[in-house]
C-alpha atoms as a PDB file:
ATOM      1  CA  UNK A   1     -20.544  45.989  81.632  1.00  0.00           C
ATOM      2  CA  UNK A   2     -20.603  46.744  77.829  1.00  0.00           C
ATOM      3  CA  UNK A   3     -22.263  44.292  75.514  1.00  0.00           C
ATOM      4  CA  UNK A   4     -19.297  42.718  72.873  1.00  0.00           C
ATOM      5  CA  UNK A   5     -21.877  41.497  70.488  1.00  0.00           C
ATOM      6  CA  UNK A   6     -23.128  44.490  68.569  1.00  0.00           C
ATOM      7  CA  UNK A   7     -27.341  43.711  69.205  1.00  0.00           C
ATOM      8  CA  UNK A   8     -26.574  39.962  67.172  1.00  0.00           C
ATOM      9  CA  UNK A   9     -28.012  37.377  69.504  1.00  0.00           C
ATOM     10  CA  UNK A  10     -25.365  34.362  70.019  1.00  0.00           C
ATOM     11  CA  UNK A  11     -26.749  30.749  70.536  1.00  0.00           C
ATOM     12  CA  UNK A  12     -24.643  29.003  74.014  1.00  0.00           C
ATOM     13  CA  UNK A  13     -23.200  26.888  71.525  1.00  0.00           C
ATOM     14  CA  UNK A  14     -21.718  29.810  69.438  1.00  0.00           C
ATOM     15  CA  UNK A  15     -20.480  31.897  72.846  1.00  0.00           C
ATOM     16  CA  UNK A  16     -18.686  28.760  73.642  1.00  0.00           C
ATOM     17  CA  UNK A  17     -16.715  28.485  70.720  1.00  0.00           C
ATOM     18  CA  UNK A  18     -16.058  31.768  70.474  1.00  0.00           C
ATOM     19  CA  UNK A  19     -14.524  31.950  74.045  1.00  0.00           C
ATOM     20  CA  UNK A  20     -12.394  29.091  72.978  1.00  0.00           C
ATOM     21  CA  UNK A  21     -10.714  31.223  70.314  1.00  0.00           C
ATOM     22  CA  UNK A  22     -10.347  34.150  72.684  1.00  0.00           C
ATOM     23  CA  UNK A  23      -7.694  35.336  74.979  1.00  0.00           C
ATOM     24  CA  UNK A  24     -10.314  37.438  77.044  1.00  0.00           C
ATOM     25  CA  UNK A  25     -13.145  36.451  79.045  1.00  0.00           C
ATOM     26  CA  UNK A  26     -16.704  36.812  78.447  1.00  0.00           C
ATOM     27  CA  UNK A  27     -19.747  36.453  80.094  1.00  0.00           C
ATOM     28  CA  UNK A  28     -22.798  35.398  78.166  1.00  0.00           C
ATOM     29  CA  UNK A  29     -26.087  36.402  79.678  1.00  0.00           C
ATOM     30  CA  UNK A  30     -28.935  35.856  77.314  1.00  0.00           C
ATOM     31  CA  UNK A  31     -27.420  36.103  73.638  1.00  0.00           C
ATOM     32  CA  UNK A  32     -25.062  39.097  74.624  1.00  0.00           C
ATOM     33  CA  UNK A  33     -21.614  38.417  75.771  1.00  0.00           C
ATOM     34  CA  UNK A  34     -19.605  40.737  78.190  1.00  0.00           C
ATOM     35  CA  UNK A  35     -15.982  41.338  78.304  1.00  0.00           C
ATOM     36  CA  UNK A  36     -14.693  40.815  81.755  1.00  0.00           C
ATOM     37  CA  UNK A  37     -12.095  43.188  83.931  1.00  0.00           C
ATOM     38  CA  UNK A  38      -9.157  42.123  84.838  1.00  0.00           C
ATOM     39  CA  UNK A  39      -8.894  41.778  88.945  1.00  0.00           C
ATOM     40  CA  UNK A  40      -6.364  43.068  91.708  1.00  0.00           C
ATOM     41  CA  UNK A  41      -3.447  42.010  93.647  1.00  0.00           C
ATOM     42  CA  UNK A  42      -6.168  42.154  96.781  1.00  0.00           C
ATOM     43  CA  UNK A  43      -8.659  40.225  94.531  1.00  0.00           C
ATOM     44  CA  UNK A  44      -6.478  37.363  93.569  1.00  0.00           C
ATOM     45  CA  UNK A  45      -4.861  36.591  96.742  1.00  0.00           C
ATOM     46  CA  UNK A  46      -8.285  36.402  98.357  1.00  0.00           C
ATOM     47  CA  UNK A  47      -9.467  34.147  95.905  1.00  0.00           C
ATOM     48  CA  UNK A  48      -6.419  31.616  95.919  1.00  0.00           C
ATOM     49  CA  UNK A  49      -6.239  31.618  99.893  1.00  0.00           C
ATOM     50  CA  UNK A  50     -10.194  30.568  99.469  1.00  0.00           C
ATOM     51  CA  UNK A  51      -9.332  27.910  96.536  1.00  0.00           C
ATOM     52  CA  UNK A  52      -6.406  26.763  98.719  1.00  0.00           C
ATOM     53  CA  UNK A  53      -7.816  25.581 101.547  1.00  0.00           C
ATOM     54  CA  UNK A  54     -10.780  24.304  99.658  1.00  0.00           C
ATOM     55  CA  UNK A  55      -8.883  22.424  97.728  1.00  0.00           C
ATOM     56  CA  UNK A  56      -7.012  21.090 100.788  1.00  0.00           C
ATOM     57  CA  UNK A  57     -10.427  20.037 102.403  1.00  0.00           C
ATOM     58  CA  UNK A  58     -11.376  18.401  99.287  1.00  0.00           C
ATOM     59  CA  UNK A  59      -8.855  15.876  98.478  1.00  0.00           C
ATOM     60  CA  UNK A  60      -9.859  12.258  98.474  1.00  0.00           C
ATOM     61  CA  UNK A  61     -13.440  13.240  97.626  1.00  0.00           C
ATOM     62  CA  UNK A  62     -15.227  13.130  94.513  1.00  0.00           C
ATOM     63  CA  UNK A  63     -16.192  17.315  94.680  1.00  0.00           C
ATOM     64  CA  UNK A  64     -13.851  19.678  92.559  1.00  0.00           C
ATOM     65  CA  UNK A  65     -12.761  22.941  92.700  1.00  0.00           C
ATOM     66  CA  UNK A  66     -12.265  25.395  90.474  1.00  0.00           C
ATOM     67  CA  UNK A  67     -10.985  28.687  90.288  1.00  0.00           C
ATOM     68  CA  UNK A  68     -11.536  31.824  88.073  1.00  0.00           C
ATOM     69  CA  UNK A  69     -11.219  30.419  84.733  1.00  0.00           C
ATOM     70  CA  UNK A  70     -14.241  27.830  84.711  1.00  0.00           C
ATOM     71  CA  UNK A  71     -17.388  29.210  83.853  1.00  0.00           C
ATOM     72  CA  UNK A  72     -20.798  28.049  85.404  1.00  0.00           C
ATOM     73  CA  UNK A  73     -23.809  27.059  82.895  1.00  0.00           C
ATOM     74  CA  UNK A  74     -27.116  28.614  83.931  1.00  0.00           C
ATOM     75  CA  UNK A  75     -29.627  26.820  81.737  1.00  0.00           C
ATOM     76  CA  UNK A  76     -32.756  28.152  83.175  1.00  0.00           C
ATOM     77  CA  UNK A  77     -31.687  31.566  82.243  1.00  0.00           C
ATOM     78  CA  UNK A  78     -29.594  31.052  79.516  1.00  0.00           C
ATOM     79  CA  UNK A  79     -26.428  32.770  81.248  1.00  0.00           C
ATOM     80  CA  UNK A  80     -22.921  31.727  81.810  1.00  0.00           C
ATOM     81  CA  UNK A  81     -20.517  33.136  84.142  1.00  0.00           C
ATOM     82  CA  UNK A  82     -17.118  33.066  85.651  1.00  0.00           C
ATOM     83  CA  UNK A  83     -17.223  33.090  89.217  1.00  0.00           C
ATOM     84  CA  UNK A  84     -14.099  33.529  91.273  1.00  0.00           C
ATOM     85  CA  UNK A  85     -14.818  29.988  93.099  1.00  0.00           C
ATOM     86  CA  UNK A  86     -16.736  27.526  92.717  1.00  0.00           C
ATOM     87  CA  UNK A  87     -17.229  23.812  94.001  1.00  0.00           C
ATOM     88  CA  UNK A  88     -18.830  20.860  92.231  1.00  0.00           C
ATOM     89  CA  UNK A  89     -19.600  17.470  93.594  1.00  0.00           C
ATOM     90  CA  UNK A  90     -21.969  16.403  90.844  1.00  0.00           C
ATOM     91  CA  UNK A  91     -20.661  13.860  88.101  1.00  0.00           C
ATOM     92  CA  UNK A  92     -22.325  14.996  85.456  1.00  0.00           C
ATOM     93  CA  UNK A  93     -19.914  18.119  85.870  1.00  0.00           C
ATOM     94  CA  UNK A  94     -17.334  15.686  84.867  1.00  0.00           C
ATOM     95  CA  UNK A  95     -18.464  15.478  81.208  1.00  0.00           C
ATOM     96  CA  UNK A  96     -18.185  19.085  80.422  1.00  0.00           C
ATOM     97  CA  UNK A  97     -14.255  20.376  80.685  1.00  0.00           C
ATOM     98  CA  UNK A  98     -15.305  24.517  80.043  1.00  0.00           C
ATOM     99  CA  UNK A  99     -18.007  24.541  82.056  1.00  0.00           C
ATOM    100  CA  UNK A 100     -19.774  22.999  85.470  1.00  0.00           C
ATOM    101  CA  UNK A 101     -24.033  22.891  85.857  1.00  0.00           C
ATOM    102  CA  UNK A 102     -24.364  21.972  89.595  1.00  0.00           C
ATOM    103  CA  UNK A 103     -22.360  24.150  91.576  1.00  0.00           C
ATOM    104  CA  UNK A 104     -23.069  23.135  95.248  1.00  0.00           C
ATOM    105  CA  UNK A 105     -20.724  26.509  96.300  1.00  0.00           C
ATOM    106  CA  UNK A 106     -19.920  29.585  94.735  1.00  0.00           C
ATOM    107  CA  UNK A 107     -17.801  32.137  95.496  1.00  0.00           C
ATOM    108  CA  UNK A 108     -17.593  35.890  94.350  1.00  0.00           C
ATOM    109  CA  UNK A 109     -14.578  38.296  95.964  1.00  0.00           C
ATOM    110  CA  UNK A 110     -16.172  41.650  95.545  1.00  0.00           C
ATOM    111  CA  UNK A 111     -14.954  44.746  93.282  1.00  0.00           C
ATOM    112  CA  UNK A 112     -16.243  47.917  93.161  1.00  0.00           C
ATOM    113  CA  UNK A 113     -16.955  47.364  89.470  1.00  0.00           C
ATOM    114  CA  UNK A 114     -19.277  44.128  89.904  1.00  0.00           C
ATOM    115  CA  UNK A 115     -20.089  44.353  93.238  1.00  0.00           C
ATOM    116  CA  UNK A 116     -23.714  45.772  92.447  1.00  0.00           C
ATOM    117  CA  UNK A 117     -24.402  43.319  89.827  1.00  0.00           C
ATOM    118  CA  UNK A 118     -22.910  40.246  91.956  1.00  0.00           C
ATOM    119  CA  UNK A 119     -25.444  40.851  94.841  1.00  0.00           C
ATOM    120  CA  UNK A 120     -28.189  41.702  92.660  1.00  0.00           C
ATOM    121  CA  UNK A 121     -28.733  40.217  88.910  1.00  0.00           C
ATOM    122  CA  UNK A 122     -26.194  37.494  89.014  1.00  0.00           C
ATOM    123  CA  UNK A 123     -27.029  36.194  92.265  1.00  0.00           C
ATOM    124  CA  UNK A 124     -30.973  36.415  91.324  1.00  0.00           C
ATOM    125  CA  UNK A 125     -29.147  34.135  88.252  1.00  0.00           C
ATOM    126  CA  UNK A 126     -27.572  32.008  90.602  1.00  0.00           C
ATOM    127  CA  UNK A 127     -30.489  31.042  92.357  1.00  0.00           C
ATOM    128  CA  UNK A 128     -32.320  29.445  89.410  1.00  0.00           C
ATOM    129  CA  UNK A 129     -29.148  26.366  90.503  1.00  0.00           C
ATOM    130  CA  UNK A 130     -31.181  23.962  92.162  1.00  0.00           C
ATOM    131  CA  UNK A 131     -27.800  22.604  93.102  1.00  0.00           C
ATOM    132  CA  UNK A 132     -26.459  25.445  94.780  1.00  0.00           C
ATOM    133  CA  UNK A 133     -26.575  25.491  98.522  1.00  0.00           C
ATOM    134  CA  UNK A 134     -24.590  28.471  99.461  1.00  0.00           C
ATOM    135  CA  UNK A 135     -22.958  31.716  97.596  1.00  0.00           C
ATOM    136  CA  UNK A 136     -20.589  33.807  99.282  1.00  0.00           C
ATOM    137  CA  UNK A 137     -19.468  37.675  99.361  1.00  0.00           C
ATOM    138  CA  UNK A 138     -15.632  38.502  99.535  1.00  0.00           C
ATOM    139  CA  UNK A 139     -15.101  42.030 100.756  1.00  0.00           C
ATOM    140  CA  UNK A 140     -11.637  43.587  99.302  1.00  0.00           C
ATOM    141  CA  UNK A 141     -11.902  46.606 101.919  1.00  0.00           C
ATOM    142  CA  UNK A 142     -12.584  45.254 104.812  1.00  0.00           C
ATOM    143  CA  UNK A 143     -12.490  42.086 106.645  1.00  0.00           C
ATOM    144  CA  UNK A 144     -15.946  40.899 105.695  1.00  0.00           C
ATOM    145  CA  UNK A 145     -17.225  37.544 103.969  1.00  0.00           C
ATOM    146  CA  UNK A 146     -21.339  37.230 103.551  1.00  0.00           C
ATOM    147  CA  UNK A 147     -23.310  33.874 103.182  1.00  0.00           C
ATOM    148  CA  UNK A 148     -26.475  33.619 101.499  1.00  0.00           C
ATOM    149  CA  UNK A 149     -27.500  29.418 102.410  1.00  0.00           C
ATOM    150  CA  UNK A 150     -30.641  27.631 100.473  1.00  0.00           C
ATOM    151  CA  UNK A 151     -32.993  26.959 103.081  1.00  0.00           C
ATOM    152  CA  UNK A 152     -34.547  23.604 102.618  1.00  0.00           C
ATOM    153  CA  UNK A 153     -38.536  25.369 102.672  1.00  0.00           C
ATOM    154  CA  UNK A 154     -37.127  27.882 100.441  1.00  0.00           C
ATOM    155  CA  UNK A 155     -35.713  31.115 100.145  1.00  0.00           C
ATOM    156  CA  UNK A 156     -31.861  32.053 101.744  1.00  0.00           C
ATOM    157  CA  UNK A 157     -30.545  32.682 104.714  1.00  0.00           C
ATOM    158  CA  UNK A 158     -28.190  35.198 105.072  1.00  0.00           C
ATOM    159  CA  UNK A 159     -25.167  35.636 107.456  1.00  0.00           C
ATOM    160  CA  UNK A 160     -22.146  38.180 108.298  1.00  0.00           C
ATOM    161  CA  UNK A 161     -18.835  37.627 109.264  1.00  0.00           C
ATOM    162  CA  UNK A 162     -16.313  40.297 110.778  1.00  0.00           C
ATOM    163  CA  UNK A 163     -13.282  39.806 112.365  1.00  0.00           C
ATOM    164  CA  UNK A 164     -15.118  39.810 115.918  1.00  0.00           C
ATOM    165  CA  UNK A 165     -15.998  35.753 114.971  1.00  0.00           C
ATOM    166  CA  UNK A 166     -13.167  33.796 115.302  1.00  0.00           C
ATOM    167  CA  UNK A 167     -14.494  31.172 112.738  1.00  0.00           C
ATOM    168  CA  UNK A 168     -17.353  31.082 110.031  1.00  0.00           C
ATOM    169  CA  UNK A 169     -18.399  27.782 108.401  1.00  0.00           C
ATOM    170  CA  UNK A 170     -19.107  26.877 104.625  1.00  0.00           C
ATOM    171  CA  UNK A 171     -21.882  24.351 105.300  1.00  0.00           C
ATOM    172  CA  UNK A 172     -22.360  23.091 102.290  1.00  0.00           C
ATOM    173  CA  UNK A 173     -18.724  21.434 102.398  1.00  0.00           C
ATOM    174  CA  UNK A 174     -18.530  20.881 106.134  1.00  0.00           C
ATOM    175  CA  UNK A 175     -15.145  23.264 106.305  1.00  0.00           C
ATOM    176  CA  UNK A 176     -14.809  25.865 108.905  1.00  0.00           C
ATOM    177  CA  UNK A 177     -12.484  28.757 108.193  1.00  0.00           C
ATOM    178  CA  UNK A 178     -11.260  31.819 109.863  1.00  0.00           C
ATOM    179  CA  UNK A 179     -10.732  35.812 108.054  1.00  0.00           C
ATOM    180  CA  UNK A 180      -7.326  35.241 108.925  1.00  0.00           C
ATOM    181  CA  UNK A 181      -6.603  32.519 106.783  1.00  0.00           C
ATOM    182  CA  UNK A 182      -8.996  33.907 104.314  1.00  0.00           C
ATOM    183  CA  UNK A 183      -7.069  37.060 104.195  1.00  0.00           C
ATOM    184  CA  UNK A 184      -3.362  36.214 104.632  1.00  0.00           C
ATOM    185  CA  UNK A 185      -1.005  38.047 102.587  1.00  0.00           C
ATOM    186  CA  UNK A 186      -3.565  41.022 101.994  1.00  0.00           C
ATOM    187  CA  UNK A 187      -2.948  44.589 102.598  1.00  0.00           C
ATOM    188  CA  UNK A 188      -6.428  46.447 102.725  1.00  0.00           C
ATOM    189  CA  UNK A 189      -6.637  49.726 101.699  1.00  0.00           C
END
C-alpha cells in the first residue's frame, strides 16, 4: 500500500468527504489514506456468490448486507476500511449511509496483494469491534475459506475449511454453506 496523503494527517471527517468526491477507493488508517487495487474476475465472483446467499438468508430480518463499496468505521483505532463483505444487524448502522460501526460479520476474499496485511494488521484492527463475532478468509487459489470466531472469555477461535467438509457454518448468522456454492462459476488457477 502507498500512502495518498503526502505525510498531511487527515481528520475522519475530512477522509470522508474526500472519498465522496472521488472515483477511487481509499482506505484511511490513522490520518493516511490508501488507494485501493482493483480486484479479479476470481475475486468478484467469490465475493457476490458470498453476498448472494447472505443476502438470501437475510431477508425479512432487520441485519444488512453489504458488499465491497461500504466501508467499516473503526473508532478505537481511528481506521476505516472496505471489506469485501460485511453484515450488520445493529440500528445504529442505519444512521450512517457510507459507513457501518458494528459489523457482526466480515468478510475478506484473499489477494496476493493484501493477503498479508488482511490476516495480520487489519484483522488485529478488526478486533478492536466489540461487535464483531466472526471474520472470514476467502482463498482465490484454492478451495479454502478460514474462520476466526470471538470466543465469549476472549480471544478467537480459528477454523479451516477444504473441500473434504461438505458444509461449514457462519455462526454468527445461523447460515450453513458449502465451497461449492461459495465457489460456483470460478475457475482456479
Amino acid at each position: 500500500m502507498i500512502a495518498l496523503s503526502d505525510h498531511l494527517s487527515l481528520t475522519p471527517e475530512q477522509y470522508l468527504e474526500i472519498e465522496t468526491q472521488n472515483t477511487i477507493k481509499h482506505e484511511y488508517i490513522n490520518g493516511e489514506i490508501y488507494a485501493m487495487a482493483g480486484t479479479t474476475d476470481t475475486h468478484n465472483t467469490i465475493a457476490l456468490n458470498f453476498a448472494t446467499l447472505i443476502r438470501s438468508h437475510l431477508r425479512g430480518t432487520n441485519c444488512r448486507v453489504y458488499f465491497a463499496d461500504i466501508k467499516t468505521r473503526l473508532e478505537q483505532c481511528n481506521c476505516f476500511y472496505y471489506p469485501d463483505i460485511l453484515v450488520t444487524c445493529h440500528p445504529q448502522d442505519q444512521e450512517t449511509s457510507t459507513y457501518k460501526r458494528f459489523p457482526k460479520l466480515i468478510i475478506e476474499v484473499l489477494s496476493e496483494s493484501t493477503e498479508a496485511f488482511d490476516r495480520g494488521d487489519k484483522f488485529n484492527d478488526y478486533q478492536t469491534l466489540d461487535s464483531l463475532e466472526e471474520y472470514v478468509l476467502v482463498n482465490t487459489k484454492h478451495q479454502r475459506v478460514e474462520i476466526f470466531r470471538r470466543q465469549k472469555k476472549g480471544g478467537w477461535y480459528f477454523q479451516t475449511y477444504t473441500p473434504s467438509e461438505v458444509n461449514f457454518t457462519l455462526q454468527s448468522l445461523n447460515l450453513t454453506l458449502s465451497l461449492v456454492d461459495i465457489y460456483e462459476d470460478v475457475n482456479l488457477v
